[in-house]
N, C-alpha and C. Protein backbone atom coordinates (compact mmCIF):
# COMPACT_ATOMS: atom_id res chain seq x y z
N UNK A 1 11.04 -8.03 3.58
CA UNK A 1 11.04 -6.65 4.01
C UNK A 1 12.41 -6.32 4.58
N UNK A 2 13.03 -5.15 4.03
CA UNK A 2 14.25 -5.05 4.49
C UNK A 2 13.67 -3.86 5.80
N UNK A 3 14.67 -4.44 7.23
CA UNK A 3 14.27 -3.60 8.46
C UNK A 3 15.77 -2.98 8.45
N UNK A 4 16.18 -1.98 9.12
CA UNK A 4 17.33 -1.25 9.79
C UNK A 4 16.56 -0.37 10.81
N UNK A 5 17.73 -0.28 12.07
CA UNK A 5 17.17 0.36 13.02
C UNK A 5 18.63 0.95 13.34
N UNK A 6 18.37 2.56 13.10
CA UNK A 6 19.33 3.47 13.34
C UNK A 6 19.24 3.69 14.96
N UNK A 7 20.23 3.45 16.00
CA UNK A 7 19.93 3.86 17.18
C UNK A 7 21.12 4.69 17.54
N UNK A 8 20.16 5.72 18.19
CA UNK A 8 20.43 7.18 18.50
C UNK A 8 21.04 7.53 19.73
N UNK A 9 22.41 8.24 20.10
CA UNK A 9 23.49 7.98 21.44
C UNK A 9 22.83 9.61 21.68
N UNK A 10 23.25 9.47 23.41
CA UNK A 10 23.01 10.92 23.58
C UNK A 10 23.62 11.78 23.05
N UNK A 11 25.25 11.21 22.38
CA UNK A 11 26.57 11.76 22.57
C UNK A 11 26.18 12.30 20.57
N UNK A 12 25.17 12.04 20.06
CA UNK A 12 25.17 12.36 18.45
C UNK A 12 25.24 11.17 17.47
N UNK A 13 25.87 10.20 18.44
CA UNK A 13 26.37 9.30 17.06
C UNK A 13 24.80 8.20 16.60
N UNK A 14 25.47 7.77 15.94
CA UNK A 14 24.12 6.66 15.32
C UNK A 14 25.22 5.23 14.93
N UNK A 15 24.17 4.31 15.90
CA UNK A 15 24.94 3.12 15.25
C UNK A 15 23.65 2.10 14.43
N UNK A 16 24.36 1.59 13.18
CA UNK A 16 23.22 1.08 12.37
C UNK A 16 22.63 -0.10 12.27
N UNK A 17 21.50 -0.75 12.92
CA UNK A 17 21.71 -2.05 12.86
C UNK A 17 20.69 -2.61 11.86
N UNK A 18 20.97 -3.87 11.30
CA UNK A 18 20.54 -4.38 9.85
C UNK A 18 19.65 -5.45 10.46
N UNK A 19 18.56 -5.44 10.71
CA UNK A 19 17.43 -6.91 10.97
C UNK A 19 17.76 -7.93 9.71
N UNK A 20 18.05 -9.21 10.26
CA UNK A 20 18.39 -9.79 8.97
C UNK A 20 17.57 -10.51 9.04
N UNK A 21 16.44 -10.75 9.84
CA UNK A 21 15.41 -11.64 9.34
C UNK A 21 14.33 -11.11 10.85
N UNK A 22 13.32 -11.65 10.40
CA UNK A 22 12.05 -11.29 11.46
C UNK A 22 11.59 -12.70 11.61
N UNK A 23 10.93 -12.87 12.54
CA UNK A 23 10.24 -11.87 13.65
C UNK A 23 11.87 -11.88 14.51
N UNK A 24 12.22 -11.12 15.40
CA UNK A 24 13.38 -10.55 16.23
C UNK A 24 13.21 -10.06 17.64
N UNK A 25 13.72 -10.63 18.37
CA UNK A 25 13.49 -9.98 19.61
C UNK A 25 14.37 -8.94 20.24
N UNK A 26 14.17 -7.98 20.74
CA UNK A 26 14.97 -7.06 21.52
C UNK A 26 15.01 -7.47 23.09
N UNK A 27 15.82 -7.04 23.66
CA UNK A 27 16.32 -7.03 25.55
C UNK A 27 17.76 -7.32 25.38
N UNK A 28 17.72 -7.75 26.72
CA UNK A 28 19.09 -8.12 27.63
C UNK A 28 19.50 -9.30 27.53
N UNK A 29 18.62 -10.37 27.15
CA UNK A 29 19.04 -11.86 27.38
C UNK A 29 19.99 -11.83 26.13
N UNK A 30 20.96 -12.45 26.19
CA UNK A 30 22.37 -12.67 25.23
C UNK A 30 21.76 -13.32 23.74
N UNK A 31 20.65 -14.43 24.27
CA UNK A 31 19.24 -15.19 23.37
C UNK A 31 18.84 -14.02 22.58
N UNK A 32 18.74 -12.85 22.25
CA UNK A 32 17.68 -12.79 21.86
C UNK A 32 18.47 -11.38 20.76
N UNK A 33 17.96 -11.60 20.04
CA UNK A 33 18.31 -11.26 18.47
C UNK A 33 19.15 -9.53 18.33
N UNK A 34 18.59 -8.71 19.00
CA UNK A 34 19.08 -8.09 19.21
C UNK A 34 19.58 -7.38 21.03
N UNK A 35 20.39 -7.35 21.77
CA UNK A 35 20.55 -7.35 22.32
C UNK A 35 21.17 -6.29 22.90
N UNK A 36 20.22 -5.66 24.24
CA UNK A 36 20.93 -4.66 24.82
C UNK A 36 21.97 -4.51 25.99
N UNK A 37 22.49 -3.88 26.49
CA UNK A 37 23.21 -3.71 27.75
C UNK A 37 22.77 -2.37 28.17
N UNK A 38 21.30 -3.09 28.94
CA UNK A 38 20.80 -1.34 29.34
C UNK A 38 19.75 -2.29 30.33
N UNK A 39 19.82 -1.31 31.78
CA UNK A 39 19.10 -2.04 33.35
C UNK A 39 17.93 -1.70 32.87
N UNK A 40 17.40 -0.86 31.85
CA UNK A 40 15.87 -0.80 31.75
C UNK A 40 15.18 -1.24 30.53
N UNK A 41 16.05 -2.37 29.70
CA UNK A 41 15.74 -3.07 28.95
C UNK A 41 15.35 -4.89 29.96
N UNK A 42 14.35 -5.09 29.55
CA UNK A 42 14.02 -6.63 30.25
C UNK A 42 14.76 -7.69 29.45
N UNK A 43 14.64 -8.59 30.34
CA UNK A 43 15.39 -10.12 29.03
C UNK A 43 15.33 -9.75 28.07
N UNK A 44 13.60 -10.27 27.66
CA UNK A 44 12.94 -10.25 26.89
C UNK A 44 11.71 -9.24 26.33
N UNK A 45 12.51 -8.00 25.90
CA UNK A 45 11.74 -6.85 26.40
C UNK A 45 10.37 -6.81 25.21
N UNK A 46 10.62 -7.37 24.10
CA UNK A 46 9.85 -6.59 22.55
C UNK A 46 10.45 -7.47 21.47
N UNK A 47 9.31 -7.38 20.33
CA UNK A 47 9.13 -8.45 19.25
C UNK A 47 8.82 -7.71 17.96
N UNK A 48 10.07 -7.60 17.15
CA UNK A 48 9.60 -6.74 15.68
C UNK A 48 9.35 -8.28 14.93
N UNK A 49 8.31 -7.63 14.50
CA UNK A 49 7.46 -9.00 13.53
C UNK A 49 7.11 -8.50 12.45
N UNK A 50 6.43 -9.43 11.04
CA UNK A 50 6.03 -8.70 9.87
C UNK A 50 4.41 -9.30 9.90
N UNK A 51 3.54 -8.50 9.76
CA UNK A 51 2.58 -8.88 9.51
C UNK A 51 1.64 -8.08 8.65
N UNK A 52 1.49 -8.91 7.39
CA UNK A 52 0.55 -8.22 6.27
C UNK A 52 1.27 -7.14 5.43
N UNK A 53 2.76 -7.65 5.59
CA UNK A 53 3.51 -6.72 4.82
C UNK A 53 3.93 -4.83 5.38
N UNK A 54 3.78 -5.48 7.11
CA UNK A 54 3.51 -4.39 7.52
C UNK A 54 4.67 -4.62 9.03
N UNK A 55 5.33 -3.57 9.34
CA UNK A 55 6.00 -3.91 10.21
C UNK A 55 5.54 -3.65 11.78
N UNK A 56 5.76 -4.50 13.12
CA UNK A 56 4.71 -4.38 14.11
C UNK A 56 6.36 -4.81 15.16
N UNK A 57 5.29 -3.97 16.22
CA UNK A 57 6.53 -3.74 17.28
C UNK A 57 5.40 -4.30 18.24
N UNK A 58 5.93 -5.43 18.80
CA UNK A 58 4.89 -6.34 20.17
C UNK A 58 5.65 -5.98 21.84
N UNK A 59 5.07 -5.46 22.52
CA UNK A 59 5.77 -4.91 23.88
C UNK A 59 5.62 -6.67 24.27
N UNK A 60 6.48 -7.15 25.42
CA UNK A 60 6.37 -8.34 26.27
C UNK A 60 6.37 -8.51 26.99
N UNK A 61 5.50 -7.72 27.57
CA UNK A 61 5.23 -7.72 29.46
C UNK A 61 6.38 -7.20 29.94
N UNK A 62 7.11 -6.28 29.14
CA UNK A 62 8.25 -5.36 29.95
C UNK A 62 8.49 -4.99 31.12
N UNK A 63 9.00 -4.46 31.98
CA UNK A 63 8.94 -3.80 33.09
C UNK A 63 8.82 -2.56 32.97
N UNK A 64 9.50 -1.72 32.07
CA UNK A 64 9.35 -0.44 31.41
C UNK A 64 8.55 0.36 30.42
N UNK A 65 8.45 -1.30 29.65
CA UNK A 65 7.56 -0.56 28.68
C UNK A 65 8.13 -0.60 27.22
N UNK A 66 7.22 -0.29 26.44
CA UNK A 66 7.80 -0.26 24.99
C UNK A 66 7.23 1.30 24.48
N UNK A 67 7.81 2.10 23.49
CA UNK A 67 7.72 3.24 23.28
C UNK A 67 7.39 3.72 21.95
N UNK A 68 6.69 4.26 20.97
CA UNK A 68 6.51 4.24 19.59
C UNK A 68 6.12 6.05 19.89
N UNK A 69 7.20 6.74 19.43
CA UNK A 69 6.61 8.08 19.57
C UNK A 69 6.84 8.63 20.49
N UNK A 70 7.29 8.29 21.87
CA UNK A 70 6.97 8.58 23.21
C UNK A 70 5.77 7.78 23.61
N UNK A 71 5.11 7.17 23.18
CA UNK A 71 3.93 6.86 23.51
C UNK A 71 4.02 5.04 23.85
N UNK A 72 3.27 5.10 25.23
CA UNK A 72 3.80 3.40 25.73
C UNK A 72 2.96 2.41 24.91
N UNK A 73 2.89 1.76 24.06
CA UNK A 73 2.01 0.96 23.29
C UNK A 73 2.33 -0.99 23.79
N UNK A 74 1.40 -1.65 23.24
CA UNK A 74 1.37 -3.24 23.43
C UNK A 74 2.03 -3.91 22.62
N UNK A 75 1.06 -3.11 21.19
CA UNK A 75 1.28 -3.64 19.84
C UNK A 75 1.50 -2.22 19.07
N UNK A 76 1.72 -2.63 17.88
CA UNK A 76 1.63 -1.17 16.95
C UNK A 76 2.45 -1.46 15.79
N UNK A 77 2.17 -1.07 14.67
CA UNK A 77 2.72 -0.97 13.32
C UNK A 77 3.66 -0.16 13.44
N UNK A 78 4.49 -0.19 13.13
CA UNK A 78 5.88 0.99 13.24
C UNK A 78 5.96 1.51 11.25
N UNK A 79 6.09 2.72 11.29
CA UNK A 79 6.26 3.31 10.04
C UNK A 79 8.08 3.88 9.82
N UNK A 80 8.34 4.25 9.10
CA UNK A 80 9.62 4.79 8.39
C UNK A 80 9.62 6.00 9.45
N UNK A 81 10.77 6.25 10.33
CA UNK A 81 11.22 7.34 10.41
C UNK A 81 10.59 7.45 12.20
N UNK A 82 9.97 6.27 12.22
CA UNK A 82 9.02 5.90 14.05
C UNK A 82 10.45 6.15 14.69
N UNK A 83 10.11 6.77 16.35
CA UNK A 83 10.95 6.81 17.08
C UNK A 83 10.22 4.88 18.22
N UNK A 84 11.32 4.40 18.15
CA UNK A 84 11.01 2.83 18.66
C UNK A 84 12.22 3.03 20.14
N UNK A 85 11.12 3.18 21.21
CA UNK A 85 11.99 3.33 22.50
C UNK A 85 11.99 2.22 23.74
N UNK A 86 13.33 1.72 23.73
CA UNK A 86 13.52 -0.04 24.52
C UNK A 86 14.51 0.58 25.43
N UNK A 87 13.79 0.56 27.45
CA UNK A 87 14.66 1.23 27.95
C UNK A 87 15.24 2.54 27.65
N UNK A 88 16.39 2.35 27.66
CA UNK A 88 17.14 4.05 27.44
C UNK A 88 17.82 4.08 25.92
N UNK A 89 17.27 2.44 25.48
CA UNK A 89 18.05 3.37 23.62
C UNK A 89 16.57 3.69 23.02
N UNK A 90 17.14 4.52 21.97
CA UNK A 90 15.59 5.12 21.47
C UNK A 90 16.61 4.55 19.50
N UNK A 91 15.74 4.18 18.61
CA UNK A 91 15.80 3.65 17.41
C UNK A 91 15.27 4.39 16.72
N UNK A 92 15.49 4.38 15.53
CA UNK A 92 14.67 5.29 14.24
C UNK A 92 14.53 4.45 13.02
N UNK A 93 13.11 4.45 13.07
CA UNK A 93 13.02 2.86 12.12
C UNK A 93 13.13 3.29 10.78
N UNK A 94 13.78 2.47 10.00
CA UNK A 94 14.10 2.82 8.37
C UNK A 94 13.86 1.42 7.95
N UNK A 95 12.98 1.31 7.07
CA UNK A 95 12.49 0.13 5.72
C UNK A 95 12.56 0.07 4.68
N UNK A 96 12.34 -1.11 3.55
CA UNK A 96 11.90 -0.56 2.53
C UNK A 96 11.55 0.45 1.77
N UNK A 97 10.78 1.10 2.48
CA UNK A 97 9.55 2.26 2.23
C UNK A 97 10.29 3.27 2.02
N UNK A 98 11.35 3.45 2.83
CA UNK A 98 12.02 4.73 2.94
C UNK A 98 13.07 5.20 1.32
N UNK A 99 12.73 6.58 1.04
CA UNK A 99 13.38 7.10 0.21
C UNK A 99 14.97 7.15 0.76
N UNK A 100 15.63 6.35 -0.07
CA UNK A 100 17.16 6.63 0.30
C UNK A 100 18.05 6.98 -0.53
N UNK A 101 19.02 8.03 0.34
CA UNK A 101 19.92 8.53 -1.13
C UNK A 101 21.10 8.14 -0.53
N UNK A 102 21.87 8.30 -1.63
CA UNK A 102 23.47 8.03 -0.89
C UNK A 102 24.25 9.12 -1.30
N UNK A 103 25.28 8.82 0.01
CA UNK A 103 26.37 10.38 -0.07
C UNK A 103 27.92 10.06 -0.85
N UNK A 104 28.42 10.72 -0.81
CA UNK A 104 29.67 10.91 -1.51
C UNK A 104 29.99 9.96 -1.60
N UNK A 105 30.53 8.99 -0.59
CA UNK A 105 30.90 7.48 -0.63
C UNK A 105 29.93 6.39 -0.84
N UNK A 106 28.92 6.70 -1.09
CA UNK A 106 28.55 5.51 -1.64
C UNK A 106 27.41 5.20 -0.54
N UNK A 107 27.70 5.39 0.83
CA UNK A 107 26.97 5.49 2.04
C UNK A 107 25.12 6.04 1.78
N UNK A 108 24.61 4.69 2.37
CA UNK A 108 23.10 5.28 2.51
C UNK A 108 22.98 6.15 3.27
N UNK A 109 22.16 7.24 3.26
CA UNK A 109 21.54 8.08 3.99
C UNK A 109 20.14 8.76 4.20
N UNK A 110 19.81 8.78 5.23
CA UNK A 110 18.34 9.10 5.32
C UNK A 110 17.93 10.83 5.91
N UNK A 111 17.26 11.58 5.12
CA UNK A 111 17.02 12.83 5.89
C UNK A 111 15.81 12.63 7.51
N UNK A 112 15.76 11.62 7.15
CA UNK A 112 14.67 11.82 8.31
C UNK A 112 15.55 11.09 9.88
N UNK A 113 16.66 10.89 9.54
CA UNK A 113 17.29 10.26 10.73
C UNK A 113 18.08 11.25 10.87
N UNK A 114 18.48 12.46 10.40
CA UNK A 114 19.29 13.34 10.69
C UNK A 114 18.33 14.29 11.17
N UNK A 115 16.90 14.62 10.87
CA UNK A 115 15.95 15.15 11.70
C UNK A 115 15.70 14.60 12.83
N UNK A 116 16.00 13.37 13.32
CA UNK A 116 15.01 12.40 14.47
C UNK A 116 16.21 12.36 15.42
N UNK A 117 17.60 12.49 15.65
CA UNK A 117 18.17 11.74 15.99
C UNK A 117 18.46 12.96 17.03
């Protein structure tokens, strides 16, 4: 399953990051697969995993919380185009699934991350 997680700056920009393999952890600890520099991300904040061909976002006893939507969840399947919120970055999940076109250069692009972001 190919994962990318577009994450969204207050300032407009989007930086793109490529999951190169699962299961993956998000936080603060330097350990852990993807890694934030944010006081309301935990070590070990959250766990993108594949299960059943299906992509799942595992909260880890956060301090803050894990976010799918706005909404604080445990577990949860994440779909194409999910707002995925760790601390103060907020992500816009793009998969497989997702219809992608590319622009002038060659560059992927997604309409639904230019709606979400």
């Amino acid at each position: 399953m190919r994962v990318e997680l577009i994450r969204c700056s207050s300032f407009g920009r989007r930086e793109k990051i490529v999951v190169k393999r699962l299961p993956v952890m998000i936080g603060g600890n330097p350990g852990t697969g993807i890694q934030l520099n944010d006081r309301r991300a935990s070590r070990i904040h959250c766990l993108l995993a594949e299960h059943e061909n299906q992509l799942l976002v595992r909260d880890l006893n956060s301090k803050y919380g894990t976010f799918v939507n706005g909404v604080r969840v445990k577990e949860m399947p994440l779909m194409p185009g999910d707002r995925l919120s760790v601390g103060k970055s907020t992500f816009i999940v793009v998969t497989d699934e997702d219809d992608v076109e590319c622009d002038s250069s060659g560059e992927r692009t997604l309409s639904v991350i230019s709606d979400r972001c």
